[in-house]
Structure formats: structure tokens, C-alpha cells
Protein backbone atom coordinates (compact mmCIF):
# COMPACT_ATOMS: atom_id res chain seq x y z
CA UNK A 1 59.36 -33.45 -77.84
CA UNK A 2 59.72 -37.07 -76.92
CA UNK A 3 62.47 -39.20 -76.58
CA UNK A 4 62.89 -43.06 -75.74
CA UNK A 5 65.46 -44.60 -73.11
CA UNK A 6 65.34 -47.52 -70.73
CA UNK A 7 64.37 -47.12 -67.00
CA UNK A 8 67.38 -48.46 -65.67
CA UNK A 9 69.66 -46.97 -67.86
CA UNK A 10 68.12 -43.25 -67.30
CA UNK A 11 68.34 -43.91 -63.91
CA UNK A 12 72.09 -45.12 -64.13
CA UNK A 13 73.13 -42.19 -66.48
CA UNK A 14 71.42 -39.46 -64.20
CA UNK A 15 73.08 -40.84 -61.00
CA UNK A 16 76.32 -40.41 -62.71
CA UNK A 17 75.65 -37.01 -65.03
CA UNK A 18 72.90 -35.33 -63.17
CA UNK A 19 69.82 -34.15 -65.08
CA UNK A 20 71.36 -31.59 -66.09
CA UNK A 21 74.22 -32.53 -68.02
CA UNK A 22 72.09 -35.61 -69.09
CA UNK A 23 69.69 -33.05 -70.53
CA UNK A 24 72.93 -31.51 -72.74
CA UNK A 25 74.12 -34.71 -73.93
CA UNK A 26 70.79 -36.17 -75.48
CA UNK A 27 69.64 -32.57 -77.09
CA UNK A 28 66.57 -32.16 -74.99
CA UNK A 29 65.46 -29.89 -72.76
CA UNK A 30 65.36 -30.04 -69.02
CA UNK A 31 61.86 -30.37 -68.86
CA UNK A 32 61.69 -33.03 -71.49
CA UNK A 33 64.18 -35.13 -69.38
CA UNK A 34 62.45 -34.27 -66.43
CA UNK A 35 58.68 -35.79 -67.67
CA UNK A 36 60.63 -38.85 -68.38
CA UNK A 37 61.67 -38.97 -64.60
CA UNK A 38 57.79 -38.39 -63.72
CA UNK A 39 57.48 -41.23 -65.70
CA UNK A 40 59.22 -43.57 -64.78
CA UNK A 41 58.75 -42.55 -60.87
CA UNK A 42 62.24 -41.67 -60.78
CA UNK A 43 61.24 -37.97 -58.86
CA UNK A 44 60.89 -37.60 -55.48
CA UNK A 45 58.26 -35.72 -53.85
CA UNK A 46 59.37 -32.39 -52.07
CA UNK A 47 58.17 -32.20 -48.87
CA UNK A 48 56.24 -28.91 -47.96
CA UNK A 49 58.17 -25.80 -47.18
CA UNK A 50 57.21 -24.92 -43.06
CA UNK A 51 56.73 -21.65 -41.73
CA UNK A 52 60.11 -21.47 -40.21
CA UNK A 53 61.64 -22.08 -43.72
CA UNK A 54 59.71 -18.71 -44.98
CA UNK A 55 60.33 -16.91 -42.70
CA UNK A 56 64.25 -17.55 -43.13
CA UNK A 57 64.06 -17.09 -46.80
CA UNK A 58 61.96 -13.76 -45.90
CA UNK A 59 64.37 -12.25 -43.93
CA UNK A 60 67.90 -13.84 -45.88
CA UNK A 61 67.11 -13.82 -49.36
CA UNK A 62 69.27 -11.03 -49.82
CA UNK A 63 72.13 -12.85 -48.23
CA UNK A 64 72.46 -16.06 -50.38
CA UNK A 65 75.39 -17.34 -48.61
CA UNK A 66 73.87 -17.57 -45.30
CA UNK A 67 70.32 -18.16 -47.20
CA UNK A 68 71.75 -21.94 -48.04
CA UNK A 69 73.49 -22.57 -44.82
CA UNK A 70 70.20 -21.98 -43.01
CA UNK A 71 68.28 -24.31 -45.61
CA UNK A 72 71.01 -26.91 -46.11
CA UNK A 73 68.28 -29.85 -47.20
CA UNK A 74 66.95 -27.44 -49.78
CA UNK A 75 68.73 -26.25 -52.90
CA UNK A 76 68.85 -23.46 -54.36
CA UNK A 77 66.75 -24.37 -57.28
CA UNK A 78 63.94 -24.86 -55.19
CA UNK A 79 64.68 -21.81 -52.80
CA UNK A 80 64.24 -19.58 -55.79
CA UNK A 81 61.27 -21.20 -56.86
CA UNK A 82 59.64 -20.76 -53.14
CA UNK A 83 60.56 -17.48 -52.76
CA UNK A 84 58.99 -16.54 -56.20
CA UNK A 85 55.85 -18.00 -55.10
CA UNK A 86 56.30 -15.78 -51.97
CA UNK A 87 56.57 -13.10 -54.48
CA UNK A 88 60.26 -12.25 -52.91
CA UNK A 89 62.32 -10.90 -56.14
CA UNK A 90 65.24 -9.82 -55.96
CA UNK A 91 67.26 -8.04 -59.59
CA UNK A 92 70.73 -9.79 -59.50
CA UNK A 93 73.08 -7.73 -61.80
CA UNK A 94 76.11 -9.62 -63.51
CA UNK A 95 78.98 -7.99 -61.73
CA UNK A 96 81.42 -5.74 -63.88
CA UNK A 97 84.13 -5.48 -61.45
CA UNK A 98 85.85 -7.44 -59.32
CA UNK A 99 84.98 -7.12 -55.18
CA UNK A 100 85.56 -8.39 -52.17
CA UNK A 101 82.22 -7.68 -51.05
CA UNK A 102 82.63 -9.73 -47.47
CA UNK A 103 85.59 -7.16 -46.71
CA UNK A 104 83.58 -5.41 -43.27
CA UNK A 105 82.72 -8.43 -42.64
CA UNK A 106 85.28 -9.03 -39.91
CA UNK A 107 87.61 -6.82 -38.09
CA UNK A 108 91.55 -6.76 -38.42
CA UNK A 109 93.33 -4.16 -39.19
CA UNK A 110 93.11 -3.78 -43.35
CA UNK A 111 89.05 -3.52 -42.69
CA UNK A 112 89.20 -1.24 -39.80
CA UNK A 113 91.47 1.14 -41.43
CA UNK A 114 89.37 1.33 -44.58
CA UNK A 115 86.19 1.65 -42.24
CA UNK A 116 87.79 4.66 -40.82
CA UNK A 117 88.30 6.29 -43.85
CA UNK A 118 84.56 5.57 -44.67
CA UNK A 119 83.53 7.28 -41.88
CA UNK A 120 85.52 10.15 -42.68
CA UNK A 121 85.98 10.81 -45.97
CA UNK A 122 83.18 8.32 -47.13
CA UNK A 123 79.37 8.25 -48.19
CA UNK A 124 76.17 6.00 -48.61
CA UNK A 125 74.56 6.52 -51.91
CA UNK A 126 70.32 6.87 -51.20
CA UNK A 127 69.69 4.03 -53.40
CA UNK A 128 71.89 1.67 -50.63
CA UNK A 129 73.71 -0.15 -53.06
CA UNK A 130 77.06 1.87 -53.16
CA UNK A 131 79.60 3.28 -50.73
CA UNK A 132 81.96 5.80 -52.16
CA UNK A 133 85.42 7.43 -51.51
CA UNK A 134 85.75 10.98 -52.58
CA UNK A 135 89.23 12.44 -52.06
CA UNK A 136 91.55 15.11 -53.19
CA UNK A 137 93.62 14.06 -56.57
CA UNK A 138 96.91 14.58 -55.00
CA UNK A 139 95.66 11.19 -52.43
CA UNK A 140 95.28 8.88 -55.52
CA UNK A 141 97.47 7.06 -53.99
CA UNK A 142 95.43 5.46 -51.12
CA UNK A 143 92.49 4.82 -53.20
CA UNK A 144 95.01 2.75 -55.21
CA UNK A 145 95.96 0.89 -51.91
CA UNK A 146 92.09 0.51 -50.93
CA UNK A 147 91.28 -0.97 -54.46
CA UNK A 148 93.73 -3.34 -54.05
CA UNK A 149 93.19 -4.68 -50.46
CA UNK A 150 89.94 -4.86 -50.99
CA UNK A 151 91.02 -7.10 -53.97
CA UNK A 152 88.71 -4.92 -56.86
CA UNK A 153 89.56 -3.56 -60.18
CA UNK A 154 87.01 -1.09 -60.20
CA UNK A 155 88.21 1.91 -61.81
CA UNK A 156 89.06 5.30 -60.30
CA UNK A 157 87.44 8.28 -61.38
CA UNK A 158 89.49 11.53 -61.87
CA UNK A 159 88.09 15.14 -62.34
CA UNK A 160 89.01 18.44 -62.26
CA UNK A 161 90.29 18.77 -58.51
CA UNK A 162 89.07 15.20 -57.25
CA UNK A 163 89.00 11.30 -57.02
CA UNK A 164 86.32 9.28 -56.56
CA UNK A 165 86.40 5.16 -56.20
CA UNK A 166 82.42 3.36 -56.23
CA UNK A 167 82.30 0.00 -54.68
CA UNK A 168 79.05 -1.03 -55.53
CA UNK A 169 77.76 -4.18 -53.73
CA UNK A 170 73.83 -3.77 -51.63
CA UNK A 171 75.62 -6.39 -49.28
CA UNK A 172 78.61 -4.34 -48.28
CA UNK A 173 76.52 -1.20 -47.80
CA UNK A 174 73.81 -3.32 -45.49
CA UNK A 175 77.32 -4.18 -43.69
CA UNK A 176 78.73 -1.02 -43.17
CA UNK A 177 75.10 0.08 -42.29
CA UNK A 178 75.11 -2.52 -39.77
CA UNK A 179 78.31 -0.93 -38.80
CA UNK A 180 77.11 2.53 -38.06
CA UNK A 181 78.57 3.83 -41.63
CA UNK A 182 75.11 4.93 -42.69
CA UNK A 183 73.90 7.74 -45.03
CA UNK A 184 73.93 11.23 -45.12
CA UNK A 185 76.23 10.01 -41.86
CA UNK A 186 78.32 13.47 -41.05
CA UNK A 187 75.95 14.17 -37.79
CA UNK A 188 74.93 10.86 -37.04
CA UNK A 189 78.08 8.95 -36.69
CA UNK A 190 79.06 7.17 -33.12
CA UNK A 191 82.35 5.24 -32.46
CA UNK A 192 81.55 1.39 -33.80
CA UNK A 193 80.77 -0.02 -30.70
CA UNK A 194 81.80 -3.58 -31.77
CA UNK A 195 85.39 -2.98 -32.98
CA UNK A 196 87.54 -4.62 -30.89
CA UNK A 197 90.33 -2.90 -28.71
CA UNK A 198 93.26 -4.05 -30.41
CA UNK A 199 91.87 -2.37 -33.74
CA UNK A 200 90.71 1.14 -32.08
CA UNK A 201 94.41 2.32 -33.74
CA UNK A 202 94.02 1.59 -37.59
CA UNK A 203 90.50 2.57 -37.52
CA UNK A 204 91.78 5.87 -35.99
CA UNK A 205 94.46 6.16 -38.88
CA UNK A 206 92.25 5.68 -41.22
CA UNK A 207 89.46 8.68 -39.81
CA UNK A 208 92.49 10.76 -38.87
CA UNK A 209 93.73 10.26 -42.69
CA UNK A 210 90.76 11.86 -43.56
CA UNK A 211 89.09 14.43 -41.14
CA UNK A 212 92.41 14.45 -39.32
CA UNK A 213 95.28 16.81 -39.99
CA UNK A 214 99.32 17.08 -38.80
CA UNK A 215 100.37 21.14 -38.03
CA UNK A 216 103.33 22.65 -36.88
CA UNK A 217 103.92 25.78 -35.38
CA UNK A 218 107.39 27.65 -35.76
CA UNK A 219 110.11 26.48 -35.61
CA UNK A 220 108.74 23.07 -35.27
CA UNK A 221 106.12 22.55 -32.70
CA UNK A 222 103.51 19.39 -33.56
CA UNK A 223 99.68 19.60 -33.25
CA UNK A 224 97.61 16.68 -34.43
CA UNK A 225 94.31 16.81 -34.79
CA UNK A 226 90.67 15.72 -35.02
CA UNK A 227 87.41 16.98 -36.19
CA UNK A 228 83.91 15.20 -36.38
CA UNK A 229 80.23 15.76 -34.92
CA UNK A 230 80.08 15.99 -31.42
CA UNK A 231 79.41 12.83 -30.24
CA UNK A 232 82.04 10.89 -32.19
CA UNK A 233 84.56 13.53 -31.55
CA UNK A 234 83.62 12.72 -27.66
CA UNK A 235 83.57 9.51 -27.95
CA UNK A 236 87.00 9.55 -29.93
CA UNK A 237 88.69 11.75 -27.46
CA UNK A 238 88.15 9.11 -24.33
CA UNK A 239 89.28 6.16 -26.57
CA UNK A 240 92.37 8.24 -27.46
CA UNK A 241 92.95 8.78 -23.77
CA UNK A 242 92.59 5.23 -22.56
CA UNK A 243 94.20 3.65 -25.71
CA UNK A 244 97.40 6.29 -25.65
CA UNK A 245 97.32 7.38 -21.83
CA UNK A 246 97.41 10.62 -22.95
CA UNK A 247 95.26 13.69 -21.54
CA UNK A 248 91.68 14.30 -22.46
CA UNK A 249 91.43 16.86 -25.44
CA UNK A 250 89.81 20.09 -24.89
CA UNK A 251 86.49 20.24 -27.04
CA UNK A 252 86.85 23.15 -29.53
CA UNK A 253 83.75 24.44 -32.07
CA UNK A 254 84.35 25.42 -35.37
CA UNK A 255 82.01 28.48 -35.43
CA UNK A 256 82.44 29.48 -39.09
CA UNK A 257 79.02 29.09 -41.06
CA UNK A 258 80.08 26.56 -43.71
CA UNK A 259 81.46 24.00 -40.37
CA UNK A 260 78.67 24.16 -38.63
CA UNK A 261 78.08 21.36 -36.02
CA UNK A 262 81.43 20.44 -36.47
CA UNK A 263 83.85 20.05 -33.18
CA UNK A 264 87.61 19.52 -32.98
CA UNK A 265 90.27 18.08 -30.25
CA UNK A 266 94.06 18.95 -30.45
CA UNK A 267 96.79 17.09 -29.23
CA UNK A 268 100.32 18.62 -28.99
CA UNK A 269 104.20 18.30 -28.12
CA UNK A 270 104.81 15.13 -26.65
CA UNK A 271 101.30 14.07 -26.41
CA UNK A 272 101.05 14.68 -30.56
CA UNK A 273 104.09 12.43 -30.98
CA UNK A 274 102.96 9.44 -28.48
CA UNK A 275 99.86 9.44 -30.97
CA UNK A 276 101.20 9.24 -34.12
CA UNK A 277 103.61 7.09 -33.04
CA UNK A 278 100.94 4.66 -31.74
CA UNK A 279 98.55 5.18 -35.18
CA UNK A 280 101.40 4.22 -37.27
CA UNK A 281 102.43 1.22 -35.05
CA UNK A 282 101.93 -2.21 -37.34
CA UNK A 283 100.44 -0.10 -40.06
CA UNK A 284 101.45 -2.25 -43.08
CA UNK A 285 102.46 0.72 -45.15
CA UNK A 286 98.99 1.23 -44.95
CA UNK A 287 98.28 5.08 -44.41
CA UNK A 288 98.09 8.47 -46.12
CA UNK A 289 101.72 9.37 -47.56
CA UNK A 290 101.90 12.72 -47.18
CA UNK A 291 100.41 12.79 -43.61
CA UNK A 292 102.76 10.07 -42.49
CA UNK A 293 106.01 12.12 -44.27
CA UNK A 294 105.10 15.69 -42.37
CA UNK A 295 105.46 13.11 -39.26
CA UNK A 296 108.57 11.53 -40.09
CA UNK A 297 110.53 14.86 -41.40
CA UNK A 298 109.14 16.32 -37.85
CA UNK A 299 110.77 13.42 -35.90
CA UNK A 300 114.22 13.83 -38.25
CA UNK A 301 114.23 17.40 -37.83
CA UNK A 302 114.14 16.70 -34.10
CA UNK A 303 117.00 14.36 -34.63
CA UNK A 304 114.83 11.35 -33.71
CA UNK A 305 115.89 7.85 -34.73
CA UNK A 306 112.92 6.84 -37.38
């Protein structure tokens, strides 16, 4: 298809419209518009992509937003068209849910919390594209407060005994990856070594809300507990101790068949309390109900002030 308009005034209309929306306004395609700009001379001449440009697009392609920062005098028009060249592909899904998919991003204390609980109670699928929360029913609850911090409307799965919430986002897992949240994680996790200090306490909430557990012994004695793989559980234990000035936990193995490789601390009395009383510090509300109510009936049953 051809179509007939003055030099000037294409070059007028397209500084004011773009191509684009020129394109839209006259019926014609793109590339019909554009032949008229090769014309006319009214294209400029892209200058060649260098090495260091590849090799950026190479190892960011994945990351768009950081992609364009790196290659601000390119857009991303012609990115795409590089990297397809490159033969660099890369199947962009239309997303059905709603995700803050930067949320591990950065610490503070919403993200470390949830980290903790991904660590605990958490999983990478194989296919790296989606981390999941599998919990009992009766902790809906949380998953409720997770969706919504983590500002999605993906829905929560219910079966017989169980709840499950997907967040499905490759960039999030290659962040929680980067993290130390990786798959088939239960004997490979370590303490994030990045996590700031002033964290260390909702990211323990949130692995004590799920491999954790609050006890009492008759009439009303308070253990508080831990379990993990070794290492973390080590590594856990000396954080606890410098973060709460509390003793060093005696290392305990589970020896039963089905908790194999797993290893526990216990913390008790006074020492139980000083915890829990520093997890729940600043906490936003944001913790496992029914963990946080065996604490507070033990403190009123004490006659504590809450």
C-alpha cells in the first residue's frame, strides 16, 4: 500500500504523534509509514550494537528493568530486535494475577518475615518459575496476610487437610535463589548472609512460625523452639545468642526415621520469654495467630502486663 503526504508535514505530524500513532490515524501500517520515512530521509541510521552492549543484553535479558537502564540510548524496540538476532528468546506470559514480583528485592521487615517463612515452610518448583507456601488449613490466615503484603490476588488453594498459595514470577524465584531460598532447600539452607542485623528478628518470626513451635510443660513452664538442618540450626542458634543475649542452645537430633538430618535447639523459662518477646517486638500484627496467642495466654496466666 501507498499513500501520499508532504515532507514537511510528515515530518511535523510524526514529531508531534510519533510513528506510531501517526500510523493509526492515516489507516496504514507501521511499515507503510515507515518506507515513507526511508523516503524522504527522515530515518536515522542506528549505529552498530558493540560487544559490551551484547554481552549486557546476554546476561540481563531476563531482567528488563535493569536491561533498559544499562542500554539507556537504545529502546526497547531495538533491544528485542538485537537480541532476536542473538537468538536470545525469552516466552513472556500475560500475567493472570496480580504480584509484587520486586518484593525480596530489599530487606525490611514485611520481606524478611515472608523470607523466613519461605525458608521454612516454603519450596522452589524444578521448573524455577514458582515459589510456593504449603501450610496447614487451620493457618489460612497468614497466607491471607502474605497475599496481601505482597500486594497479589492470586488465589489460595484449599484441600483436604492443607493450603497452598503459588506466586509465580521466574524473577522472584532467581531472587530468592540469589537469596539462598533455593530448591529442594531442606538440607541445603544457610542463614542469608546479607540480611541486615536489625531484620535478623522478623526473619526469625517468620522461620519460627513455621519450623518453630511454643510448649509448655505443667503447670505452665515455656519451651520455644527450633528445628532445621544442621548448619542453619547452628548458625541460628549464635544469632539468637548475640541478637537476644541469651545462652547458646544445646544441639539436639531428631533420631526418628521420617526426621532424619533434622536438628533442634530449645530455649526455656526466662530465656523462652526474652525471645518471644523480642520476635514479636515491631511485628505489625504480622505473625502466626495461634503461636502468638499460646504466648500471650502464657504471659496472662503468669499475671504479666501484655
Amino acid at each position: 500500500m501507498s499513500f501520499e503526504i508532504d515532507k514537511k508535514e510528515l515530518l511535523t505530524q510524526i514529531k508531534q504523534k510519533g510513528y506510531v500513532k501517526l500510523a493509526k490515524e492515516l489507516h496504514i501500517g507501521k511499515t507503510t509509514l515507515f518506507r515513507k520515512m526511508k523516503e524522504y530521509n527522515l530515518t536515522t541510521k542506528q549505529k552498530p550494537w558493540t560487544t559490551t552492549e551484547k554481552e549486557i543484553i546476554k546476561k540481563y535479558y531476563f531482567d528488563g528493568t535493569k536491561l533498559f537502564s544499562l542500554l539507556p540510548q537504545r529502546t526497547p524496540c531495538a533491544i528485542y530486535h538485537i537480541a532476536h538476532k542473538m537468538k536470545i528468546h525469552r516466552h513472556v506470559k500475560p500475567r493472570k494475577y496480580t504480584l509484587n514480583t520486586k518484593f525480596f528485592s530489599k530487606f525490611n521487615p514485611t520481606s524478611s518475615y515472608v523470607l523466613g517463612w519461605l525458608y521454612s515452610d516454603g519450596n522452589i518448583t524444578k521448573d524455577l518459575r514458582t515459589a510456593r507456601l504449603h501450610l496447614q488449613k487451620k493457618d489460612v490466615t497468614i497466607l491471607k496476610k502474605i497475599k496481601c503484603v505482597m500486594n497479589s490476588n492470586q488465589p489460595i488453594y484449599y484441600n483436604a487437610n492443607a493450603v497452598e498459595l503459588k506466586l509465580h514470577s521466574t524473577l522472584m524465584v532467581k531472587t530468592l535463589r540469589g537469596l539462598g531460598c533455593v530448591e529442594r532447600k531442606s538440607k541445603k539452607i544457610t542463614f542469608p548472609k546479607n540480611i541486615p542485623k536489625r531484620y535478623h528478628r522478623a526473619f526469625i518470626r517468620g522461620y519460627f512460625d513455621g519450623d518453630g513451635s511454643i510448649m509448655f510443660n505443667k503447670p505452665n513452664t515455656i519451651k520455644v523452639n527450633f528445628s532445621g538442618n544442621r548448619k542453619f540450626i547452628e548458625q541460628l542458634n549464635k544469632i539468637i545468642n548475640a541478637d537476644v543475649c541469651i545462652p547458646i542452645a544445646k544441639l539436639i537430633e531428631n533420631r526418628k526415621k521420617e526426621h532424619s538430618s533434622v536438628w533442634m535447639i530449645y530455649f526455656y523459662g526466662d530465656n523462652a520469654r526474652k525471645l518471644c518477646k523480642w520476635m514479636y517486638q515491631d511485628s505489625n500484627r504480622l505473625y502466626l495467630n495461634r503461636k502468638h496467642d499460646r504466648y500471650i495466654r502464657h504471659l496472662r496466666l503468669r499475671g504479666e502486663k501484655i
